[in-house]
PDB file of N, CA and C in Angstrom:
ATOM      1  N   UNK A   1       2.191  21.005  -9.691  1.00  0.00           N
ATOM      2  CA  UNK A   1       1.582  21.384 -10.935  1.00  0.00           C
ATOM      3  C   UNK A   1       1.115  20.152 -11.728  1.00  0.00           C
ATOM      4  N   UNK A   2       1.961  19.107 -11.167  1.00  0.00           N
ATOM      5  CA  UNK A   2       1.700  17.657 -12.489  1.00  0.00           C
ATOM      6  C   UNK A   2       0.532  17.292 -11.997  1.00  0.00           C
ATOM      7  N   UNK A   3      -0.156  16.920 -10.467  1.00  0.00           N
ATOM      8  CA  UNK A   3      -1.281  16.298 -10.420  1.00  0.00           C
ATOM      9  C   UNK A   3      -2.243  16.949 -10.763  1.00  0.00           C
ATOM     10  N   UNK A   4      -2.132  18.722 -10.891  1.00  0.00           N
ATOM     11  CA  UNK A   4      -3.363  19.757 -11.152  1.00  0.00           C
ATOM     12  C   UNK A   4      -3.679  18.703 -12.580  1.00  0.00           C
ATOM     13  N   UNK A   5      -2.712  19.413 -13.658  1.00  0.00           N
ATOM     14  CA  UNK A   5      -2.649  18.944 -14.742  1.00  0.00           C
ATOM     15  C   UNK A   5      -3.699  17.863 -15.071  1.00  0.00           C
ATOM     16  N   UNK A   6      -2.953  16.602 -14.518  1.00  0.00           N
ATOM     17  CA  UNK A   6      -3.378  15.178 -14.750  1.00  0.00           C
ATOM     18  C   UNK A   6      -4.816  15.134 -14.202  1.00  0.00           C
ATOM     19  N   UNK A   7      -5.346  15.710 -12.990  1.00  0.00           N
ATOM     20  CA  UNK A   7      -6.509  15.787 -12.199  1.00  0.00           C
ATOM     21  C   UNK A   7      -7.443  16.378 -13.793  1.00  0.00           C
ATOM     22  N   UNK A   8      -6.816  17.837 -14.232  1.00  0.00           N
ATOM     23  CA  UNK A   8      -7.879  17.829 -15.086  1.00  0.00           C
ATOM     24  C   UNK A   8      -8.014  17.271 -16.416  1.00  0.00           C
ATOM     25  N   UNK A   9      -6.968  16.582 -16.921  1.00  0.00           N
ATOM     26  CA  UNK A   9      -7.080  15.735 -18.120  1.00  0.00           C
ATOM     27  C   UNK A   9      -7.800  14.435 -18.017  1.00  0.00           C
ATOM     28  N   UNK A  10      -7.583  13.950 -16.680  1.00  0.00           N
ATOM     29  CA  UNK A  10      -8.317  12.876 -16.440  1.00  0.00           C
ATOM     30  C   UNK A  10     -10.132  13.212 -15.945  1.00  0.00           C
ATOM     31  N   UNK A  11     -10.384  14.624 -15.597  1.00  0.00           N
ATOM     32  CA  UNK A  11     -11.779  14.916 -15.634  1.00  0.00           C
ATOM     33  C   UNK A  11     -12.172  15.595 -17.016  1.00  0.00           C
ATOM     34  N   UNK A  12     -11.739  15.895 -18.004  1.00  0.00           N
ATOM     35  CA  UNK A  12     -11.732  15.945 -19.320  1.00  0.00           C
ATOM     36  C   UNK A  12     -12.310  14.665 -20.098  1.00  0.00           C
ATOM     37  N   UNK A  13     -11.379  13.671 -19.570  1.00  0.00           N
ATOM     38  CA  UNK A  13     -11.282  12.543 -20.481  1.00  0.00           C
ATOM     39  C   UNK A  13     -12.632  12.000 -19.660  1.00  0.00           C
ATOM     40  N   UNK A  14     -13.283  12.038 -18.596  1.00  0.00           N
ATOM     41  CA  UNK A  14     -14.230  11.286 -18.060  1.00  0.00           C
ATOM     42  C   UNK A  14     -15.931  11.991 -18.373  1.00  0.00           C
ATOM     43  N   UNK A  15     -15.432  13.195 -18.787  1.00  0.00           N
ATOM     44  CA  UNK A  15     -16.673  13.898 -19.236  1.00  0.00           C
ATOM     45  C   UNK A  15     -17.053  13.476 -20.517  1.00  0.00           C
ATOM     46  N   UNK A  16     -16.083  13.458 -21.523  1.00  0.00           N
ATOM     47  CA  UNK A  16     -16.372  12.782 -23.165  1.00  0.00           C
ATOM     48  C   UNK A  16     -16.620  11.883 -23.254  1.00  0.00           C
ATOM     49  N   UNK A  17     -15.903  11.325 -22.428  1.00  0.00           N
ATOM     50  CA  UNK A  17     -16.008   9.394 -22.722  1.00  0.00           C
ATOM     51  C   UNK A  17     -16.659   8.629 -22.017  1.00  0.00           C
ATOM     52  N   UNK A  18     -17.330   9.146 -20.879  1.00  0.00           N
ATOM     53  CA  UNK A  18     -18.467   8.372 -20.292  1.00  0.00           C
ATOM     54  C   UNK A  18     -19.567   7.661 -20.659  1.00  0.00           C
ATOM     55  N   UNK A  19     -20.069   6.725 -20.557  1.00  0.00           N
ATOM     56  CA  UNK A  19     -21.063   5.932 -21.073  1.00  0.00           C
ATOM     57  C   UNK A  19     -22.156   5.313 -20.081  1.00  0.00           C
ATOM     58  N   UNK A  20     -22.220   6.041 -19.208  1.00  0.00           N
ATOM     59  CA  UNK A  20     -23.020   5.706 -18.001  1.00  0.00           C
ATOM     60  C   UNK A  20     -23.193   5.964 -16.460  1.00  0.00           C
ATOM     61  N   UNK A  21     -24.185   5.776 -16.072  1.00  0.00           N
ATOM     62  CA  UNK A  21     -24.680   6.357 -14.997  1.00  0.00           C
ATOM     63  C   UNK A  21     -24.427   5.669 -13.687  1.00  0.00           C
ATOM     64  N   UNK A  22     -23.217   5.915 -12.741  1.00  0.00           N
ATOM     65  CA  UNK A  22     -23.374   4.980 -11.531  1.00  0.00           C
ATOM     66  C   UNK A  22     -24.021   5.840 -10.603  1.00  0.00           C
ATOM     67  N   UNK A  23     -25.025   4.320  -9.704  1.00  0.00           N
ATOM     68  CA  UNK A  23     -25.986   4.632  -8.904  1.00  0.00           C
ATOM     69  C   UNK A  23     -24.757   4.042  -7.476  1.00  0.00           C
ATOM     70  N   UNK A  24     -24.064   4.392  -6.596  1.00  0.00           N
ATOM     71  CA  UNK A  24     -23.944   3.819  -5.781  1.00  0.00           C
ATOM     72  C   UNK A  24     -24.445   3.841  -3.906  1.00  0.00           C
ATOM     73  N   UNK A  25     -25.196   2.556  -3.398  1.00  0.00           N
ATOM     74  CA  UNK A  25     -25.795   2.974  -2.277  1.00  0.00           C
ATOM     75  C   UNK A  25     -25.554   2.481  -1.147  1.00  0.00           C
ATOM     76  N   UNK A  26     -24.349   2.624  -0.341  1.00  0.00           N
ATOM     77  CA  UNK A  26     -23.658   1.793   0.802  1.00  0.00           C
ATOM     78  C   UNK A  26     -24.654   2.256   1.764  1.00  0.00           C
ATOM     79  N   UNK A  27     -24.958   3.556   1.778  1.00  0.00           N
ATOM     80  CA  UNK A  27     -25.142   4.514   3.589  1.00  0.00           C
ATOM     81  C   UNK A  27     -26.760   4.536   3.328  1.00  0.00           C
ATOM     82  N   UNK A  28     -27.446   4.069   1.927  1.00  0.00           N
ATOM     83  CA  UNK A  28     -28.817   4.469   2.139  1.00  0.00           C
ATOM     84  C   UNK A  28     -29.358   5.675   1.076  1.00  0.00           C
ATOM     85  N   UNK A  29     -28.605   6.220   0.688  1.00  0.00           N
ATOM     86  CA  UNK A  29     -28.299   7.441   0.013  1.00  0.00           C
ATOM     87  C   UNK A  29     -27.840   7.146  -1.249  1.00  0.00           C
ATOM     88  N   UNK A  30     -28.659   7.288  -1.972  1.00  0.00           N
ATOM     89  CA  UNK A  30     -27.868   7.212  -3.553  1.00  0.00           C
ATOM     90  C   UNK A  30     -27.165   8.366  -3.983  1.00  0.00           C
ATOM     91  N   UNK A  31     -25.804   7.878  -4.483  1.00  0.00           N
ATOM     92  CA  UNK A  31     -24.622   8.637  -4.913  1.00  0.00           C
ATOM     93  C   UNK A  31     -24.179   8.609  -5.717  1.00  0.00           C
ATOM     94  N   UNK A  32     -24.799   9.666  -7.095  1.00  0.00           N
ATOM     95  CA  UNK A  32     -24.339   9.111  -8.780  1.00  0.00           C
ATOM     96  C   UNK A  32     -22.965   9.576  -9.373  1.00  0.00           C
ATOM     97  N   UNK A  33     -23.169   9.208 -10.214  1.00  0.00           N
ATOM     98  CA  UNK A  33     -21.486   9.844 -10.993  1.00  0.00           C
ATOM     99  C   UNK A  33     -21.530   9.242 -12.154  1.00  0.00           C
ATOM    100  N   UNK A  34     -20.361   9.524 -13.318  1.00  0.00           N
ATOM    101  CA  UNK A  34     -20.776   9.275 -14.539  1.00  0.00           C
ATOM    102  C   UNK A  34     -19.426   7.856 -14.392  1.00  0.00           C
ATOM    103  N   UNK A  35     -19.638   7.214 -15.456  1.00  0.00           N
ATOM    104  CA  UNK A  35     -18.570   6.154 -15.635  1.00  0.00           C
ATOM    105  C   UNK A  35     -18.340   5.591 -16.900  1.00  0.00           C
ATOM    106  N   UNK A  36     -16.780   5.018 -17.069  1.00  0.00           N
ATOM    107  CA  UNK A  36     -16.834   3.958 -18.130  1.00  0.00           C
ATOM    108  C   UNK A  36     -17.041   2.419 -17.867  1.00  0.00           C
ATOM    109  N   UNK A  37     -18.163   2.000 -18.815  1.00  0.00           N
ATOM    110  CA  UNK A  37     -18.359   0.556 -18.232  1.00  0.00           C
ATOM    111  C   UNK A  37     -17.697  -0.032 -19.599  1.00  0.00           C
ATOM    112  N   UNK A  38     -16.775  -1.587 -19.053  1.00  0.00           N
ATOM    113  CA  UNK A  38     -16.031  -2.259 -19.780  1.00  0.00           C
ATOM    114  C   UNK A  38     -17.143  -3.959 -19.470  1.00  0.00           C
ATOM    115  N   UNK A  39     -17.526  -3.600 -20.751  1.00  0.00           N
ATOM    116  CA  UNK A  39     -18.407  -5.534 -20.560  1.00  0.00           C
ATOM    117  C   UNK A  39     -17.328  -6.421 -20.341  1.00  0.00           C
ATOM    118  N   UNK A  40     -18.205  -7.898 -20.209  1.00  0.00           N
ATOM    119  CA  UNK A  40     -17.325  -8.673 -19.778  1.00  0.00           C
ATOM    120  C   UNK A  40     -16.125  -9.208 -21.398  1.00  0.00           C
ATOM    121  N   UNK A  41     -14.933  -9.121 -21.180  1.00  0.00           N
ATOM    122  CA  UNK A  41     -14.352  -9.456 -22.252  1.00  0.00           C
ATOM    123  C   UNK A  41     -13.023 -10.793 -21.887  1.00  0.00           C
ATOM    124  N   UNK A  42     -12.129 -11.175 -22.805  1.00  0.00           N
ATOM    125  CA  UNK A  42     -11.245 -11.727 -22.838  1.00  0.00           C
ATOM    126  C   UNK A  42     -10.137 -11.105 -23.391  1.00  0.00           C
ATOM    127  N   UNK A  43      -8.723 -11.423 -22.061  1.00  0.00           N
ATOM    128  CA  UNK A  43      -7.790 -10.378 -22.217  1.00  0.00           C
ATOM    129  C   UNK A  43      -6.449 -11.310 -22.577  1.00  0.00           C
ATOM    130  N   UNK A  44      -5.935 -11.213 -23.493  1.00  0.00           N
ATOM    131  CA  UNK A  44      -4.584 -11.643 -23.604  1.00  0.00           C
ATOM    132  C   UNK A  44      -3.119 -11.532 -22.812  1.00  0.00           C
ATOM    133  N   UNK A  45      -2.495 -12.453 -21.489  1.00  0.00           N
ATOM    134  CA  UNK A  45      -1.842 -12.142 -20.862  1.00  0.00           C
ATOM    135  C   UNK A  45      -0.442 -12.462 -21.250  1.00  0.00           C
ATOM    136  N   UNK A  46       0.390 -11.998 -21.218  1.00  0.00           N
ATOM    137  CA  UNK A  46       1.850 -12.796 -21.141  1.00  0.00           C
ATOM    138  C   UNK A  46       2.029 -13.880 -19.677  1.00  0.00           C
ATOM    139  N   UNK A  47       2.025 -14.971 -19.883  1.00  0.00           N
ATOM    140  CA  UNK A  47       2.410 -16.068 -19.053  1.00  0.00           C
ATOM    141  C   UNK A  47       4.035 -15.999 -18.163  1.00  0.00           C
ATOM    142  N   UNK A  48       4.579 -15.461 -18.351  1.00  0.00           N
ATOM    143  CA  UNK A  48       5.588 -15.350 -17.913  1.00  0.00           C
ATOM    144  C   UNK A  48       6.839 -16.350 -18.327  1.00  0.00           C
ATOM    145  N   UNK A  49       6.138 -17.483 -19.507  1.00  0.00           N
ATOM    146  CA  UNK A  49       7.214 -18.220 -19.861  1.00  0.00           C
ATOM    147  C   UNK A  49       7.645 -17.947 -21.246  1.00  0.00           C
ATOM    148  N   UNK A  50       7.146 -16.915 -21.939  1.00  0.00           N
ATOM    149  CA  UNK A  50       7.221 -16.726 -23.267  1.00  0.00           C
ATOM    150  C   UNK A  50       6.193 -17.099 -24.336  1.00  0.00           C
ATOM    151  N   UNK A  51       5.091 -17.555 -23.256  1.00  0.00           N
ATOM    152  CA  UNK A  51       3.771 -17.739 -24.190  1.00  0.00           C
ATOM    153  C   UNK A  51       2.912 -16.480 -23.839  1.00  0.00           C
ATOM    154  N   UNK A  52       1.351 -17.449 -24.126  1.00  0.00           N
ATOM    155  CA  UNK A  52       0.376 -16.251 -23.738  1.00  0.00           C
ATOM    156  C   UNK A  52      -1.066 -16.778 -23.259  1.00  0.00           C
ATOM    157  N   UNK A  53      -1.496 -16.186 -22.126  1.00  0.00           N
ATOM    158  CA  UNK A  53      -2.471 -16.855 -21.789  1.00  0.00           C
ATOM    159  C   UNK A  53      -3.864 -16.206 -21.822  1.00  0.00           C
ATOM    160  N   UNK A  54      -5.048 -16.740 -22.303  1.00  0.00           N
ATOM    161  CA  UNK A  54      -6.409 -15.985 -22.522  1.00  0.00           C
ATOM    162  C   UNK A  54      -6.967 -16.299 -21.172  1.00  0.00           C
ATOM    163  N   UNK A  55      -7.800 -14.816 -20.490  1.00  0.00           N
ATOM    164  CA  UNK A  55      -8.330 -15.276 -19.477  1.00  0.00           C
ATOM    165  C   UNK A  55      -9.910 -14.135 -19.863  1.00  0.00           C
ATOM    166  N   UNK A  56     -10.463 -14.670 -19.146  1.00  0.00           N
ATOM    167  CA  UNK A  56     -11.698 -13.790 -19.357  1.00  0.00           C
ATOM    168  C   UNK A  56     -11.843 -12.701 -18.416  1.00  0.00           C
ATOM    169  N   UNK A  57     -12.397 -11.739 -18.246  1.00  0.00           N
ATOM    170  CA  UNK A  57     -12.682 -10.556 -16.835  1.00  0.00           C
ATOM    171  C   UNK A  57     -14.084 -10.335 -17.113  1.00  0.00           C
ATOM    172  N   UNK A  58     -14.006 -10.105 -15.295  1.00  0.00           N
ATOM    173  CA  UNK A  58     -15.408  -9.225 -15.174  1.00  0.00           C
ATOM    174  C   UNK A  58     -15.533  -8.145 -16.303  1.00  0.00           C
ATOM    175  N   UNK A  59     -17.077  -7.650 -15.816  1.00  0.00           N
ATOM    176  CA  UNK A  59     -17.361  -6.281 -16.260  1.00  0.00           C
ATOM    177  C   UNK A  59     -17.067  -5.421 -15.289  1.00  0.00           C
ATOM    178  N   UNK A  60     -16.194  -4.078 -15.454  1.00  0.00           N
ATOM    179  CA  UNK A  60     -15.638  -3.679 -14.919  1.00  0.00           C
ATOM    180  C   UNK A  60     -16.285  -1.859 -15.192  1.00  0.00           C
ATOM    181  N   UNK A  61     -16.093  -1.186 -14.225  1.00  0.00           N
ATOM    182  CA  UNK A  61     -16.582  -0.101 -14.148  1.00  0.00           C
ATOM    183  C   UNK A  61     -15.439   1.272 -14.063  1.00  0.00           C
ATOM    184  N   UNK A  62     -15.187   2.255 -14.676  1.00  0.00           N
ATOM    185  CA  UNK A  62     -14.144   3.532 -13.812  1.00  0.00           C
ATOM    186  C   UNK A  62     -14.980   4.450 -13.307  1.00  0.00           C
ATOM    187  N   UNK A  63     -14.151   5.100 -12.243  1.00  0.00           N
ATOM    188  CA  UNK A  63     -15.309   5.824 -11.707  1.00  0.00           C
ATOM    189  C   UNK A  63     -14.353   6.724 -11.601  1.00  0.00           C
ATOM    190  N   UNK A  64     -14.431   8.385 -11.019  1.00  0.00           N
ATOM    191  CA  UNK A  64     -13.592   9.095 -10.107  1.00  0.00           C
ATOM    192  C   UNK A  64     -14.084   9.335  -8.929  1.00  0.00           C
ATOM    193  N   UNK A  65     -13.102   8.812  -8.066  1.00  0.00           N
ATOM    194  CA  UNK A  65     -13.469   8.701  -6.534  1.00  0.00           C
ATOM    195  C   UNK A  65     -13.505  10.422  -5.880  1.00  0.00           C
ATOM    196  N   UNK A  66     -13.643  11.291  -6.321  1.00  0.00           N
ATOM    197  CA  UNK A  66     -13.396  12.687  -6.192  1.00  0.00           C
ATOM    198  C   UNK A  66     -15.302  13.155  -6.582  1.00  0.00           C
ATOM    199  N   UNK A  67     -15.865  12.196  -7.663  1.00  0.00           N
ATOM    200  CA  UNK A  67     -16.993  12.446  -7.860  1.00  0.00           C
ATOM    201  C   UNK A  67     -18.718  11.756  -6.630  1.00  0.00           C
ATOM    202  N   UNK A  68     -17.537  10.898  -6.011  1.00  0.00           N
ATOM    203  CA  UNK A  68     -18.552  10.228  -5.348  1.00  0.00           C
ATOM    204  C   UNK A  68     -18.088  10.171  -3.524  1.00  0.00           C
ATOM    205  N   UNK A  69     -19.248  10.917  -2.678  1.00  0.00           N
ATOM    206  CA  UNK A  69     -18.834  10.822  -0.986  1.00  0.00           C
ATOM    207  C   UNK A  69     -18.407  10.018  -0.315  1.00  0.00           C
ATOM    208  N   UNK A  70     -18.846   8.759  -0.938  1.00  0.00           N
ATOM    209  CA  UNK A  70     -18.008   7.429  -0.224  1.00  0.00           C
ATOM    210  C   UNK A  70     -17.238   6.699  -0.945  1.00  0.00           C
ATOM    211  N   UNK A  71     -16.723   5.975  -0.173  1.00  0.00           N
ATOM    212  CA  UNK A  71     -15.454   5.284  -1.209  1.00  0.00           C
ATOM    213  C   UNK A  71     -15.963   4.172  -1.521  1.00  0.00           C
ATOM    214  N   UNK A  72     -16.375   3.369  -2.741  1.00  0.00           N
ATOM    215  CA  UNK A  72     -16.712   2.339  -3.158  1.00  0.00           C
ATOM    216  C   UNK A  72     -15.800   0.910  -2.485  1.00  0.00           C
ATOM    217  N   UNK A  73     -16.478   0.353  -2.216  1.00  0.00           N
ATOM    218  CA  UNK A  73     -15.778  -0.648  -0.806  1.00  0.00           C
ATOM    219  C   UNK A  73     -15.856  -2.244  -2.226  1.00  0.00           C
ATOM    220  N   UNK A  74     -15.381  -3.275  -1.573  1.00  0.00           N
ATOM    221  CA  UNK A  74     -16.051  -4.973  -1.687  1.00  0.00           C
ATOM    222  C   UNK A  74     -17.293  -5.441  -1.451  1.00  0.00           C
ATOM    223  N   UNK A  75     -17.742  -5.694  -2.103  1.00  0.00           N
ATOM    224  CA  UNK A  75     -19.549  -6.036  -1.615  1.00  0.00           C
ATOM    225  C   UNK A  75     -20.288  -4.798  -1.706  1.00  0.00           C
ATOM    226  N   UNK A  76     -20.584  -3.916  -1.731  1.00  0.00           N
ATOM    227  CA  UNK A  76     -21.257  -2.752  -2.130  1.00  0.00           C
ATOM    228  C   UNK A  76     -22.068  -3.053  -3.073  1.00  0.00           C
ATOM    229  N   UNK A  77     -23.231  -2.516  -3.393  1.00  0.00           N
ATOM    230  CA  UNK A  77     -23.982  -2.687  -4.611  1.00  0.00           C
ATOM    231  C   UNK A  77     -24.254  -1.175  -5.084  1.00  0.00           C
ATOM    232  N   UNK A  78     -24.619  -1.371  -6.803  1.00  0.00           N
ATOM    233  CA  UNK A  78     -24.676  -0.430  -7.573  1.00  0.00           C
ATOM    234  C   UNK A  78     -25.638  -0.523  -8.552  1.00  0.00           C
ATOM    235  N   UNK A  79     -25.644   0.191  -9.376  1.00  0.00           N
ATOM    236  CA  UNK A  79     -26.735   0.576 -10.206  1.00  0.00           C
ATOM    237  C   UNK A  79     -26.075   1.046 -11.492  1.00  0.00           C
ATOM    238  N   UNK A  80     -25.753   0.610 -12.468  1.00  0.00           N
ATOM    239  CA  UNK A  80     -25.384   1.007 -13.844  1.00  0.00           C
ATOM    240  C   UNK A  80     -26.130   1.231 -14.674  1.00  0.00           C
ATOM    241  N   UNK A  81     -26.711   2.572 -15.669  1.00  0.00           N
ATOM    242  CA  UNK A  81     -27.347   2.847 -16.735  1.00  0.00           C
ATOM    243  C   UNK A  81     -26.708   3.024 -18.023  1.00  0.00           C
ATOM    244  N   UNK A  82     -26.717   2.849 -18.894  1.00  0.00           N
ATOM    245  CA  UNK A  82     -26.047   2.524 -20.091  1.00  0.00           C
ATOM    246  C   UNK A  82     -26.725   4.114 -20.473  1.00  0.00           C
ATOM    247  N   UNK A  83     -25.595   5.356 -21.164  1.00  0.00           N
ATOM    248  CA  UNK A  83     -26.430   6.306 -22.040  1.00  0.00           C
ATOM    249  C   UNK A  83     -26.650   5.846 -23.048  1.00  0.00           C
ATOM    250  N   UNK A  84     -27.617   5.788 -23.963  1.00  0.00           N
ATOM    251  CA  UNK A  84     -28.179   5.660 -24.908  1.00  0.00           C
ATOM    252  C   UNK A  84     -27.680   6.771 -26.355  1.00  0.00           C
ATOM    253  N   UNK A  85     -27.997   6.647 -26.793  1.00  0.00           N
ATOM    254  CA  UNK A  85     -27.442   7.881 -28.405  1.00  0.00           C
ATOM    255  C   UNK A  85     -28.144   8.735 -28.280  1.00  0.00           C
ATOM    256  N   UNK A  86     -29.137   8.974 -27.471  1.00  0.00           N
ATOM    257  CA  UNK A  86     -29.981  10.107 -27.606  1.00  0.00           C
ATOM    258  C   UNK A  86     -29.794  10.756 -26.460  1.00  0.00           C
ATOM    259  N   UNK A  87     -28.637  10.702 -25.722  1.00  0.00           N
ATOM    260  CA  UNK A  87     -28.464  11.475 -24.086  1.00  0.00           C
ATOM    261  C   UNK A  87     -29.133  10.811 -23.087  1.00  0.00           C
ATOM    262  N   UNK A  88     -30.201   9.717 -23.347  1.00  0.00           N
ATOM    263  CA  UNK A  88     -30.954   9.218 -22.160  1.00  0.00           C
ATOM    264  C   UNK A  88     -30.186   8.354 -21.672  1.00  0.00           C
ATOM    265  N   UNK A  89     -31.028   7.591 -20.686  1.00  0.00           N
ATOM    266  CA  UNK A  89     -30.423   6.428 -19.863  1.00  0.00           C
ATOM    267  C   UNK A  89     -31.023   5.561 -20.514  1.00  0.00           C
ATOM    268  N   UNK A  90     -30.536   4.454 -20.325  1.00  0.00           N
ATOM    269  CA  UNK A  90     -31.098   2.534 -19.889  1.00  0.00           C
ATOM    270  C   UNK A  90     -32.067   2.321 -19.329  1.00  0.00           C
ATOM    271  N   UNK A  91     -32.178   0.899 -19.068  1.00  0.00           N
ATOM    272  CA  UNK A  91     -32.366   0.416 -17.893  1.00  0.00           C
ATOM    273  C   UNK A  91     -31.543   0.259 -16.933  1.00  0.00           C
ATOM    274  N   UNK A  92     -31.949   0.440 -15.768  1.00  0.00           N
ATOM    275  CA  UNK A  92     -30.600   0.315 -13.983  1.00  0.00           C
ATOM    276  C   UNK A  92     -30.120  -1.397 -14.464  1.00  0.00           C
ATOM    277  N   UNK A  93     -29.190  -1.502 -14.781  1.00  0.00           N
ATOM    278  CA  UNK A  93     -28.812  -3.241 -13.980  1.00  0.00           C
ATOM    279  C   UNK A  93     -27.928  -3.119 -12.615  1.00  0.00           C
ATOM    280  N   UNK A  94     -28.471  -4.113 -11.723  1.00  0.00           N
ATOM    281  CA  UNK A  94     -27.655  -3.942 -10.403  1.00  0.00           C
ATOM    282  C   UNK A  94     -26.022  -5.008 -10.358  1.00  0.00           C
ATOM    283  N   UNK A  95     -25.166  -4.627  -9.954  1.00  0.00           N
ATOM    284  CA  UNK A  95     -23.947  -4.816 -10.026  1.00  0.00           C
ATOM    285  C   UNK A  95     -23.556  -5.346  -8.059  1.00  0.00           C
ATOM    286  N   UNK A  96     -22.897  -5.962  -7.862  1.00  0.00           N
ATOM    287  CA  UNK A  96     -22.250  -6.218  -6.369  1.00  0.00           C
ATOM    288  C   UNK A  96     -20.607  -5.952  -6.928  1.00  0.00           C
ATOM    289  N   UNK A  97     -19.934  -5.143  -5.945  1.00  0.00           N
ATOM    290  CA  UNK A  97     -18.586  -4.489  -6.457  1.00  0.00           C
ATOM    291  C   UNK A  97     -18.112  -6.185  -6.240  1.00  0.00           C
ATOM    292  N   UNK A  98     -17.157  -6.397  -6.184  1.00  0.00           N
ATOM    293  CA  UNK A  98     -16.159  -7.770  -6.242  1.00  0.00           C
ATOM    294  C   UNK A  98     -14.594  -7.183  -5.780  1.00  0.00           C
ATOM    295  N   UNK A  99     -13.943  -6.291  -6.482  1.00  0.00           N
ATOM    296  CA  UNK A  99     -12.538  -5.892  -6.372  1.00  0.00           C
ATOM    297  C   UNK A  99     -12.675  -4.502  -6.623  1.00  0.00           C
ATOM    298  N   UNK A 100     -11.750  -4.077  -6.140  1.00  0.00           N
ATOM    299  CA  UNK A 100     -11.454  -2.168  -6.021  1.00  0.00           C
ATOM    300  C   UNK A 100     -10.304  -2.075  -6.715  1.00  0.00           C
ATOM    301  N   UNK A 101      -9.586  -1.961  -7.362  1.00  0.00           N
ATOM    302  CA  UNK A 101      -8.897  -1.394  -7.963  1.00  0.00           C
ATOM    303  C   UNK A 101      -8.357   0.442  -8.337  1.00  0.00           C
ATOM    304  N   UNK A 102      -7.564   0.907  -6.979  1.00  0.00           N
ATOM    305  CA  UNK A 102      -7.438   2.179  -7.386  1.00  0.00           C
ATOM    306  C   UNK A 102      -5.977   2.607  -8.742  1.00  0.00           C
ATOM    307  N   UNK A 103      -6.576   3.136  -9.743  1.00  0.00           N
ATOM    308  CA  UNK A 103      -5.988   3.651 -10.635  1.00  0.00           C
ATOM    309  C   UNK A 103      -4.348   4.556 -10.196  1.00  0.00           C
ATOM    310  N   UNK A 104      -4.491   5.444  -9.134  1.00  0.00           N
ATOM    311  CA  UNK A 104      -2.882   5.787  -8.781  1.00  0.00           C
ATOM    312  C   UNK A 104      -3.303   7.478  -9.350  1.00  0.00           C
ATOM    313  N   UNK A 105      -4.344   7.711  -9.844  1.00  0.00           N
ATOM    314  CA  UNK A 105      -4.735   9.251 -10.308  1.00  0.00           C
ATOM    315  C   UNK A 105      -6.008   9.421  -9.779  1.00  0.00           C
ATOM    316  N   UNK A 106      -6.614   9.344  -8.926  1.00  0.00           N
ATOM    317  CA  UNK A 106      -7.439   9.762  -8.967  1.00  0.00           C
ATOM    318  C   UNK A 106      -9.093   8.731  -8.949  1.00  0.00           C
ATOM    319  N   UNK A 107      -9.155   7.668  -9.460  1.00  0.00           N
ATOM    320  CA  UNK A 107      -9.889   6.750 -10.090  1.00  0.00           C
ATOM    321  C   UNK A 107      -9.754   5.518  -9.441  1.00  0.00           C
ATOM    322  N   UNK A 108     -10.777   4.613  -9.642  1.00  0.00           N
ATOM    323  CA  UNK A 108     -10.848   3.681  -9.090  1.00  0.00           C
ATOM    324  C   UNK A 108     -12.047   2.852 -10.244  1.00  0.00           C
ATOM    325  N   UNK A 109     -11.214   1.143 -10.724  1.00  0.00           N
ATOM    326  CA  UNK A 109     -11.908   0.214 -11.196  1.00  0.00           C
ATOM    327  C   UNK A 109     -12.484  -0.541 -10.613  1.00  0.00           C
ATOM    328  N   UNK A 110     -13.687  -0.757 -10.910  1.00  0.00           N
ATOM    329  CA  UNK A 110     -14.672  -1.695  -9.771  1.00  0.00           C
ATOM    330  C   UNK A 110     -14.889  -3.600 -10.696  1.00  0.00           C
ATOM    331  N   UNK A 111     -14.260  -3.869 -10.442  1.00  0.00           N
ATOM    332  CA  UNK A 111     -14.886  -4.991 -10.688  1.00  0.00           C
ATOM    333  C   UNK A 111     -16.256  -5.538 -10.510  1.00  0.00           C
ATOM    334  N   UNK A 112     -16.817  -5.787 -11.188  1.00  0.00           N
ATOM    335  CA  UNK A 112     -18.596  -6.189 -10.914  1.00  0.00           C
ATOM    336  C   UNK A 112     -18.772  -7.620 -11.065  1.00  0.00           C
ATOM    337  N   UNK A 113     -19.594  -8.273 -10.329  1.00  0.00           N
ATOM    338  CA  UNK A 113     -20.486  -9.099 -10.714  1.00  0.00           C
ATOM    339  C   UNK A 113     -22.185  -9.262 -10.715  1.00  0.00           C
ATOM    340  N   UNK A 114     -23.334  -9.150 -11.980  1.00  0.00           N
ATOM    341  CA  UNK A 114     -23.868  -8.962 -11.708  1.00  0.00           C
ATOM    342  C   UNK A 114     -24.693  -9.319 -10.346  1.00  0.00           C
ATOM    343  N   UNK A 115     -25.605  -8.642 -10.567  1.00  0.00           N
ATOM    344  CA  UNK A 115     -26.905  -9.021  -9.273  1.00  0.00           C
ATOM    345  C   UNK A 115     -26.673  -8.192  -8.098  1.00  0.00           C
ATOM    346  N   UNK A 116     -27.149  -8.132  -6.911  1.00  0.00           N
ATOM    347  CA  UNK A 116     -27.049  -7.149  -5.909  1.00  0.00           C
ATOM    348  C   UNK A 116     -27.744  -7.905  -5.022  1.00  0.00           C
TER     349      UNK A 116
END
């Protein structure tokens, strides 16, 4: 019953809060889905000695791997559209995945670097 649950709170939460359009095209075939894109920022870590260390991150993408036929791999390229306030899209910027990161529900963070 808990993963039903969580399966649909977490497709709840990906319908509201989406902010964009992934294009992804390993096989030739473009394969969209909606996503949250995280620009590139700086994250505050605990160091492990009782300090704290600033590091910067990619721009990073969520996706649900349930929404898309293939599994987003390393090196893969993509296509991100930013929605706009008016329901439209962007412009495409192209992305090369870098790191996979599966979430443990369902989801998977893509690490990006631009270009393709």
């Amino acid at each position: 019953m808990w993963p039903a649950i969580l399966n649909r709170a977490t497709q709840v939460i990906r319908d509201k809060f989406s902010d964009c359009r992934v294009t992804l095209d390993p096989d030739g075939a473009g394969h969209v889905c909606a996503g949250i894109f995280h620009a590139p920022h700086e994250e505050m870590l605990p160091d492990g000695e009782g300090g704290v260390a600033v590091c910067s991150t990619d721009p990073v993408v969520d996706v649900r791997v349930a929404d898309l036929p293939v599994i987003p791999k390393t090196k893969d390229v993509l296509t991100i559209e930013a929605r706009l306030p008016d329901g439209s899209f962007g412009a495409p910027t192209r992305y090369r995945i870098k790191e996979t990161r599966d979430d443990g529900y369902g989801g998977v963070k893509l690490a990006l670097v631009k270009g393709g």
